[in-house]
PDB file of N, CA and C in Angstrom:
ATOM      1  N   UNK A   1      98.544 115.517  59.967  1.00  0.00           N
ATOM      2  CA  UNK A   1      97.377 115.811  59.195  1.00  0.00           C
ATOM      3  C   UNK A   1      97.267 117.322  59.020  1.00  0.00           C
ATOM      4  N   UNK A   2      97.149 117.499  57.999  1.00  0.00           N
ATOM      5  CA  UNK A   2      96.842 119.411  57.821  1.00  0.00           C
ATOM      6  C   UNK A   2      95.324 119.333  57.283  1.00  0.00           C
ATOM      7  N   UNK A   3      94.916 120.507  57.737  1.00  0.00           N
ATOM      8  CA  UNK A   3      93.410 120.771  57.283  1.00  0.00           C
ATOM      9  C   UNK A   3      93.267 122.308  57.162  1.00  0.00           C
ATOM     10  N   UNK A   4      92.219 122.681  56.220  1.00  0.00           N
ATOM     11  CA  UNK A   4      92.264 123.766  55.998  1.00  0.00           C
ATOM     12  C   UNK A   4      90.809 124.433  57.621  1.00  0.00           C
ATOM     13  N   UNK A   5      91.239 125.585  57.635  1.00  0.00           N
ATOM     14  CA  UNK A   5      89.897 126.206  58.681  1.00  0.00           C
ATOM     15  C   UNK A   5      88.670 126.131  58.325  1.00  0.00           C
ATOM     16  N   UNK A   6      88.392 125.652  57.296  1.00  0.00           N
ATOM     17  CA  UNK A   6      87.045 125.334  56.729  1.00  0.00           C
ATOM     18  C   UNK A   6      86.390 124.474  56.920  1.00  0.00           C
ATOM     19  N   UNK A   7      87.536 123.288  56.682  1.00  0.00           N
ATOM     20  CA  UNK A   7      87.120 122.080  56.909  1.00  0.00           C
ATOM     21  C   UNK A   7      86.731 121.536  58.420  1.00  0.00           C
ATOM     22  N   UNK A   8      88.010 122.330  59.174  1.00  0.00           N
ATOM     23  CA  UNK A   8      87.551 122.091  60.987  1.00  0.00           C
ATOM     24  C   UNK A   8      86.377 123.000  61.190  1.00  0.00           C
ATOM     25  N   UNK A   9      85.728 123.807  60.639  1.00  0.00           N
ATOM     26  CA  UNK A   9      84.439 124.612  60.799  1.00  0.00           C
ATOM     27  C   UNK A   9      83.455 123.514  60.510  1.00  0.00           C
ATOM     28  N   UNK A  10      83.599 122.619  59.247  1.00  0.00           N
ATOM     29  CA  UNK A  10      82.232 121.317  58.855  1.00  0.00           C
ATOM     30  C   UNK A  10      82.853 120.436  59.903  1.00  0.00           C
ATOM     31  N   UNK A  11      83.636 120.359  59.895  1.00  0.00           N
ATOM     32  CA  UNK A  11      83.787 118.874  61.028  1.00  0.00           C
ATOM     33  C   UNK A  11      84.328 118.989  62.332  1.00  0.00           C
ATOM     34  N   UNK A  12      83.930 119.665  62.971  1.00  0.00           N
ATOM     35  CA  UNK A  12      85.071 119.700  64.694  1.00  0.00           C
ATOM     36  C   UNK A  12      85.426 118.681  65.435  1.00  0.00           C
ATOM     37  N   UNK A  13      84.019 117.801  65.354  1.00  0.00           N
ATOM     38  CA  UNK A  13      84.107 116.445  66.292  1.00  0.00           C
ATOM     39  C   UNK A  13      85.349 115.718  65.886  1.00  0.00           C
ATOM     40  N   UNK A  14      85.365 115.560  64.505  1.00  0.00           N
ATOM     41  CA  UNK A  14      85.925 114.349  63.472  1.00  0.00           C
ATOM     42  C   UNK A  14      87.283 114.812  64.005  1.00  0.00           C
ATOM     43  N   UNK A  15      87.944 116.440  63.674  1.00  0.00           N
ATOM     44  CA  UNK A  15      89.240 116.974  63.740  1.00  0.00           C
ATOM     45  C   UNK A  15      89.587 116.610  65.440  1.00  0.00           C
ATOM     46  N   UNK A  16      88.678 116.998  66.637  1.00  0.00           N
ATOM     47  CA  UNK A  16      89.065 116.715  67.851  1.00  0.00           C
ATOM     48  C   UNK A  16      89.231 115.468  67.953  1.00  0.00           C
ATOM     49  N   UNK A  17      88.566 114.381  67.719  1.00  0.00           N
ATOM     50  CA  UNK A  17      89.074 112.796  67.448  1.00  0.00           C
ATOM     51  C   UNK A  17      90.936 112.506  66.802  1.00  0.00           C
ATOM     52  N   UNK A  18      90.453 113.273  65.894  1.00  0.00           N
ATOM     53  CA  UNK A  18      91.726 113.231  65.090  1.00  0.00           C
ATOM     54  C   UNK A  18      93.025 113.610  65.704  1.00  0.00           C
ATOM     55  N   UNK A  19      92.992 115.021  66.509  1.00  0.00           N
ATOM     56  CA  UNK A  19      93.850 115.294  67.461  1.00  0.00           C
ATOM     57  C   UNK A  19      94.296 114.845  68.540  1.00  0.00           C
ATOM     58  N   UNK A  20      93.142 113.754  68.942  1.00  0.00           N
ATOM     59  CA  UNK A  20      94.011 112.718  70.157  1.00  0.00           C
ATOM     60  C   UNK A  20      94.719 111.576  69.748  1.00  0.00           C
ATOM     61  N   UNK A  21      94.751 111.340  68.681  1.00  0.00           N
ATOM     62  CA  UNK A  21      95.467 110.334  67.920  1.00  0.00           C
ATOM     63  C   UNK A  21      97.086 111.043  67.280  1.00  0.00           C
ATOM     64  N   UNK A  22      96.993 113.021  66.592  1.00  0.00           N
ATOM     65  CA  UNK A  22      98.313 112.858  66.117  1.00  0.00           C
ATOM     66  C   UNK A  22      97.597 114.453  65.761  1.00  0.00           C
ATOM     67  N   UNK A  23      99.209 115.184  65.747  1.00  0.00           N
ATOM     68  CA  UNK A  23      98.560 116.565  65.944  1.00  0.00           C
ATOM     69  C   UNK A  23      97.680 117.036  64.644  1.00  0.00           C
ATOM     70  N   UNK A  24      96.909 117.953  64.735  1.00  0.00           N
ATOM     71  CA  UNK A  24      96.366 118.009  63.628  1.00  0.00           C
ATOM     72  C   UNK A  24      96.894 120.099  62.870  1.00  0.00           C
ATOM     73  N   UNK A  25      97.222 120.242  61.812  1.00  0.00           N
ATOM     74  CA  UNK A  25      97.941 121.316  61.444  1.00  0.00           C
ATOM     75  C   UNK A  25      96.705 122.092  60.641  1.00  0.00           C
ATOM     76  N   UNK A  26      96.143 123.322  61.211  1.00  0.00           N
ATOM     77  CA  UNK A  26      94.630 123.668  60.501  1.00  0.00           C
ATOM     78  C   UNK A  26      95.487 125.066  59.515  1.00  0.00           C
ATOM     79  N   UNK A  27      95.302 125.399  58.644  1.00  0.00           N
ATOM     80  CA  UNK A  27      95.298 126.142  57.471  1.00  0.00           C
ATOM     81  C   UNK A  27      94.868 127.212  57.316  1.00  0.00           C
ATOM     82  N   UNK A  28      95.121 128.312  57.287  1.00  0.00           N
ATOM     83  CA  UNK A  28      94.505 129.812  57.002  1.00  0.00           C
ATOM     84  C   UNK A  28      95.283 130.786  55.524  1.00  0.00           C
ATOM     85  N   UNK A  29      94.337 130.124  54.514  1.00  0.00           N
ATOM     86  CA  UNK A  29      94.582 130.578  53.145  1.00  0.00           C
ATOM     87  C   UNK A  29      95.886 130.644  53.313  1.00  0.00           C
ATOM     88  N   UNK A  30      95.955 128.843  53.412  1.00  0.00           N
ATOM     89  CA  UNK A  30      96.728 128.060  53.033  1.00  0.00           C
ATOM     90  C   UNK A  30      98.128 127.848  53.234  1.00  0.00           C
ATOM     91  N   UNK A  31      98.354 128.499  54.620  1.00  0.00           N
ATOM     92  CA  UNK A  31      99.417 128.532  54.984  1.00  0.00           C
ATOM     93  C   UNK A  31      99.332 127.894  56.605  1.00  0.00           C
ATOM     94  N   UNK A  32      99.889 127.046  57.246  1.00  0.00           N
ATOM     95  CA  UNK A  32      99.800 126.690  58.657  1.00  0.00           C
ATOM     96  C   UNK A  32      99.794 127.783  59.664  1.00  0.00           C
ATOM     97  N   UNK A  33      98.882 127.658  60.522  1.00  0.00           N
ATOM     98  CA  UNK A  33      98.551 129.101  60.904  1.00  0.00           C
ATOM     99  C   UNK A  33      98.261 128.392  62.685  1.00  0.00           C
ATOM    100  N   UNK A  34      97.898 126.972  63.081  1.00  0.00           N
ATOM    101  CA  UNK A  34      97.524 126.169  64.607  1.00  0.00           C
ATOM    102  C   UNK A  34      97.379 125.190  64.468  1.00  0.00           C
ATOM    103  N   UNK A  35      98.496 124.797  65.342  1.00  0.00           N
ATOM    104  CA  UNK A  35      98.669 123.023  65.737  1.00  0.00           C
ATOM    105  C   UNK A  35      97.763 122.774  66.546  1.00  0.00           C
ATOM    106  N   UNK A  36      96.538 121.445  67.129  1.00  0.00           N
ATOM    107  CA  UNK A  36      95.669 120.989  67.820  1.00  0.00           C
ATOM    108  C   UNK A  36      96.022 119.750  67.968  1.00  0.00           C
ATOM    109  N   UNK A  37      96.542 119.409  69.158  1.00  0.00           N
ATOM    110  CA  UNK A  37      97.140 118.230  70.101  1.00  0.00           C
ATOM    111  C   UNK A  37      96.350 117.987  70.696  1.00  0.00           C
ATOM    112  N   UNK A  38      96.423 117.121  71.784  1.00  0.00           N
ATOM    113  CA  UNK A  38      95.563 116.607  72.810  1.00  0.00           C
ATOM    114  C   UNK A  38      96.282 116.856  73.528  1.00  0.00           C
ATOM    115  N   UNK A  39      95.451 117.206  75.129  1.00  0.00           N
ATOM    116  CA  UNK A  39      95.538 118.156  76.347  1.00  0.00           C
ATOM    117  C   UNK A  39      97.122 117.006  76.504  1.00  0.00           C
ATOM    118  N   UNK A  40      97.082 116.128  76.695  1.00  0.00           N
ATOM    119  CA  UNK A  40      98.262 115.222  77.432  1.00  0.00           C
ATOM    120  C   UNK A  40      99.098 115.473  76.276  1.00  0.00           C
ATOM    121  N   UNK A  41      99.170 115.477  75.255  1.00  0.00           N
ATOM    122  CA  UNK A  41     100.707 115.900  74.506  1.00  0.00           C
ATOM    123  C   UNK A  41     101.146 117.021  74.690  1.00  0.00           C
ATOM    124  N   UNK A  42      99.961 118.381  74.838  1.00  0.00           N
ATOM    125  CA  UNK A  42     100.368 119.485  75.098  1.00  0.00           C
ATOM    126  C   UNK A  42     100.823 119.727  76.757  1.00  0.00           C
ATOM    127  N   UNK A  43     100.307 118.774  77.518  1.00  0.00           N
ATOM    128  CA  UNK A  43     101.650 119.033  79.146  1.00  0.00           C
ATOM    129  C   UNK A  43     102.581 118.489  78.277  1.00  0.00           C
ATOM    130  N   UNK A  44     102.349 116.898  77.738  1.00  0.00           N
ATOM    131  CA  UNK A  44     104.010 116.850  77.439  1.00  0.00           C
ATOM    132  C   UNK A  44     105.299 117.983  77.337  1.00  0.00           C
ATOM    133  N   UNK A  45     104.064 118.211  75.820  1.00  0.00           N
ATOM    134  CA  UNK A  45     105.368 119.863  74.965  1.00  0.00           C
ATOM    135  C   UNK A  45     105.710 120.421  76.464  1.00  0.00           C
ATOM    136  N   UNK A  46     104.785 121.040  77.064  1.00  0.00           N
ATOM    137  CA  UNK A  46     104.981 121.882  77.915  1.00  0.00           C
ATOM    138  C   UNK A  46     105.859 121.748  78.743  1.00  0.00           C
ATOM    139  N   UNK A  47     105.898 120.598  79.615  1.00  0.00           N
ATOM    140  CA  UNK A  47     106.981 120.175  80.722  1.00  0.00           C
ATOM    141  C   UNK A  47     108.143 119.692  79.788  1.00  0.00           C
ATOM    142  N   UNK A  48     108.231 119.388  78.492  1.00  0.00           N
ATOM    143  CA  UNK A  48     109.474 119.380  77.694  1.00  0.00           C
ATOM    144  C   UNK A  48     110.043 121.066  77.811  1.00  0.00           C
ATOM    145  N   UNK A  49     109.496 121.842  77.434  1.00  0.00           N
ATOM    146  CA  UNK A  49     110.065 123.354  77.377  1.00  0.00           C
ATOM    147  C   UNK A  49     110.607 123.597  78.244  1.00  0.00           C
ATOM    148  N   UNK A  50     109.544 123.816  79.682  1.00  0.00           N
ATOM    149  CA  UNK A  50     110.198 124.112  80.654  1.00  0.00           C
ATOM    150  C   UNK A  50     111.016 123.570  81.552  1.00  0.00           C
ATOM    151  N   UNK A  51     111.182 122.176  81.235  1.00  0.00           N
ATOM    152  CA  UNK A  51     112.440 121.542  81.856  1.00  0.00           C
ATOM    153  C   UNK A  51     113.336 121.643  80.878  1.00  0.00           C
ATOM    154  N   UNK A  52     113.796 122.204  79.438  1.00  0.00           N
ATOM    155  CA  UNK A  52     114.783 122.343  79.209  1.00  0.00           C
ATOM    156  C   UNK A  52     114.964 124.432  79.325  1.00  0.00           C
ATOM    157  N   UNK A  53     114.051 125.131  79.290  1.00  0.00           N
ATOM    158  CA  UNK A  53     114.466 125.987  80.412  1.00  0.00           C
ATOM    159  C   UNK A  53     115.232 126.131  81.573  1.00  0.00           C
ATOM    160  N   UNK A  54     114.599 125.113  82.688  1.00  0.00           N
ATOM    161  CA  UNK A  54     115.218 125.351  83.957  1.00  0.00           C
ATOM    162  C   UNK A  54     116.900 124.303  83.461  1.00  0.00           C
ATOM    163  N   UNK A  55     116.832 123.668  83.061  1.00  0.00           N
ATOM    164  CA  UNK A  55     118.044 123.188  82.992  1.00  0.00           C
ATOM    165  C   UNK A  55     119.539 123.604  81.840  1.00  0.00           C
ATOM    166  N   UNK A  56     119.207 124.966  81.174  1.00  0.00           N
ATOM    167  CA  UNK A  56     119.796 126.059  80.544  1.00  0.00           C
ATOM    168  C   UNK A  56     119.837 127.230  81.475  1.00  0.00           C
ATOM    169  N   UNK A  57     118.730 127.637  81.892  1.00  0.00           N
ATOM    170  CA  UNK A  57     118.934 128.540  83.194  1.00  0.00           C
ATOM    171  C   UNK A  57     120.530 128.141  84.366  1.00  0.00           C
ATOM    172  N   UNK A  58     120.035 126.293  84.754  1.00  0.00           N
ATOM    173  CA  UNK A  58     120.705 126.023  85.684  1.00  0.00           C
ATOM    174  C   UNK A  58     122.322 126.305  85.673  1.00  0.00           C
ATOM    175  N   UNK A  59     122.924 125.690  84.054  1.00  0.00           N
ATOM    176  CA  UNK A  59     124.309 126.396  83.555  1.00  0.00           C
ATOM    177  C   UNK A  59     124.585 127.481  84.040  1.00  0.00           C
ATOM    178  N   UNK A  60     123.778 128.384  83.907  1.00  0.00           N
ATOM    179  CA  UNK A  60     124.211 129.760  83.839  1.00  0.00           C
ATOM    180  C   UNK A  60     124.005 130.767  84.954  1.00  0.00           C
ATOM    181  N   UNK A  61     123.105 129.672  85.866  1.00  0.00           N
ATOM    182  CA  UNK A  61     123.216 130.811  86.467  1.00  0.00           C
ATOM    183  C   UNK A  61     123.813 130.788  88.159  1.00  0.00           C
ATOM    184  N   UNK A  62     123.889 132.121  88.458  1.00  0.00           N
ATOM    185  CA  UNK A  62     124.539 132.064  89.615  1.00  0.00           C
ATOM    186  C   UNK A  62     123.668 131.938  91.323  1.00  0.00           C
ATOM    187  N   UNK A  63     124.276 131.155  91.937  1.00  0.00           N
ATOM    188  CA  UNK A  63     123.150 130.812  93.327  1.00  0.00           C
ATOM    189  C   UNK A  63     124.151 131.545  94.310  1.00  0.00           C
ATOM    190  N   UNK A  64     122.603 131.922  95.039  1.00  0.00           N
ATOM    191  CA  UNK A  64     123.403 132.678  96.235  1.00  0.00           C
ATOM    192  C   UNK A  64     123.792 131.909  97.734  1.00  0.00           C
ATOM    193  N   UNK A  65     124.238 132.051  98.191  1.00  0.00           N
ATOM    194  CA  UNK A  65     124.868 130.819  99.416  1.00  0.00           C
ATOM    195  C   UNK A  65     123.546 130.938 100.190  1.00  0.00           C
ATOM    196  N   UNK A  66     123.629 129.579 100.771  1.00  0.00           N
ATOM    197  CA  UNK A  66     122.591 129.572 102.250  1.00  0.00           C
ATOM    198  C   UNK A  66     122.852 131.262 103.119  1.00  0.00           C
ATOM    199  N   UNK A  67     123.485 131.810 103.269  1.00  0.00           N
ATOM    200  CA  UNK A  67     123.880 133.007 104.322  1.00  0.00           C
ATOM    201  C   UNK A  67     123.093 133.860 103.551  1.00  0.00           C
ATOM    202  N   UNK A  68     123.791 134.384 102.130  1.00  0.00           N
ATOM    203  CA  UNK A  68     123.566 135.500 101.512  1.00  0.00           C
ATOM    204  C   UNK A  68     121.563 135.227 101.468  1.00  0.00           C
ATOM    205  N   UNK A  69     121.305 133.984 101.240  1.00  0.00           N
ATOM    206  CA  UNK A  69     119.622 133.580 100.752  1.00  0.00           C
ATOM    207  C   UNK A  69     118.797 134.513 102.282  1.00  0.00           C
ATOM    208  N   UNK A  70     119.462 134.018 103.514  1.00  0.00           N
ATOM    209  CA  UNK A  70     118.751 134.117 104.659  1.00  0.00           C
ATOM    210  C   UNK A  70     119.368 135.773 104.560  1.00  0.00           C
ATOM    211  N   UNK A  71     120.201 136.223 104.622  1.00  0.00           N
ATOM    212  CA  UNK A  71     120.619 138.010 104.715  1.00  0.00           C
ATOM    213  C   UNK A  71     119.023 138.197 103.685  1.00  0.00           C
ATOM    214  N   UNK A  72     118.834 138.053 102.749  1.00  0.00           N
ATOM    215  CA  UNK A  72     117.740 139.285 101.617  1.00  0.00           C
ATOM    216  C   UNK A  72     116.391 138.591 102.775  1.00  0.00           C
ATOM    217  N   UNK A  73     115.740 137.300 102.725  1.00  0.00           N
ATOM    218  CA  UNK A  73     114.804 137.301 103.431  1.00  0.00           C
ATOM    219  C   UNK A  73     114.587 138.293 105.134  1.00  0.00           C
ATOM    220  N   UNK A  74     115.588 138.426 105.269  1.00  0.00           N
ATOM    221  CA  UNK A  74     115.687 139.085 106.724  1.00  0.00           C
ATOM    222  C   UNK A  74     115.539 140.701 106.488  1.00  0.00           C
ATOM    223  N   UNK A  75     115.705 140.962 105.132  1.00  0.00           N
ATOM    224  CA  UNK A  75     115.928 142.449 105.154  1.00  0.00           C
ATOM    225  C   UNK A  75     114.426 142.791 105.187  1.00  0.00           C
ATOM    226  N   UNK A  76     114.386 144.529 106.085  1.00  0.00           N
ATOM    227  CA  UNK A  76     113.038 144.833 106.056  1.00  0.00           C
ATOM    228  C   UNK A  76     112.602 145.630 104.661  1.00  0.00           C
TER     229      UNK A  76
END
């Protein structure tokens, strides 16, 4: 659903209804300008991102051994 910022200014209730059903795309002279999801799609997105973060991170990156981990905690 796209809406212009005008329209979510006359209607908020109607648009927040609307957004727990399917995202809603609001308009600023007329160009998409904020997506409005509902709180549970937006953890979704969220834990989608950052688990494909940590698991692009994980490729690449390098771990330090059990020894070397306990050597830096020990340092003063």
């Amino acid at each position: 659903m796209h809406i212009s910022a005008t329209e979510l200014n006359k209607r908020p209730g109607a648009m927040l209804d609307n957004a727990m059903r399917e995202p809603v795309i609001i308009e600023k002279s007329g160009n998409p300008s904020v997506v409005m999801v509902s709180y549970q799609r937006y953890k979704e997105l969220e834990d989608a991102f950052w688990g494909g973060m940590a698991e692009a991170l994980e490729k690449t990156a390098s771990w330090a051994s059990p020894e070397e981990s306990l050597n830096f905690l020990q340092q003063d």
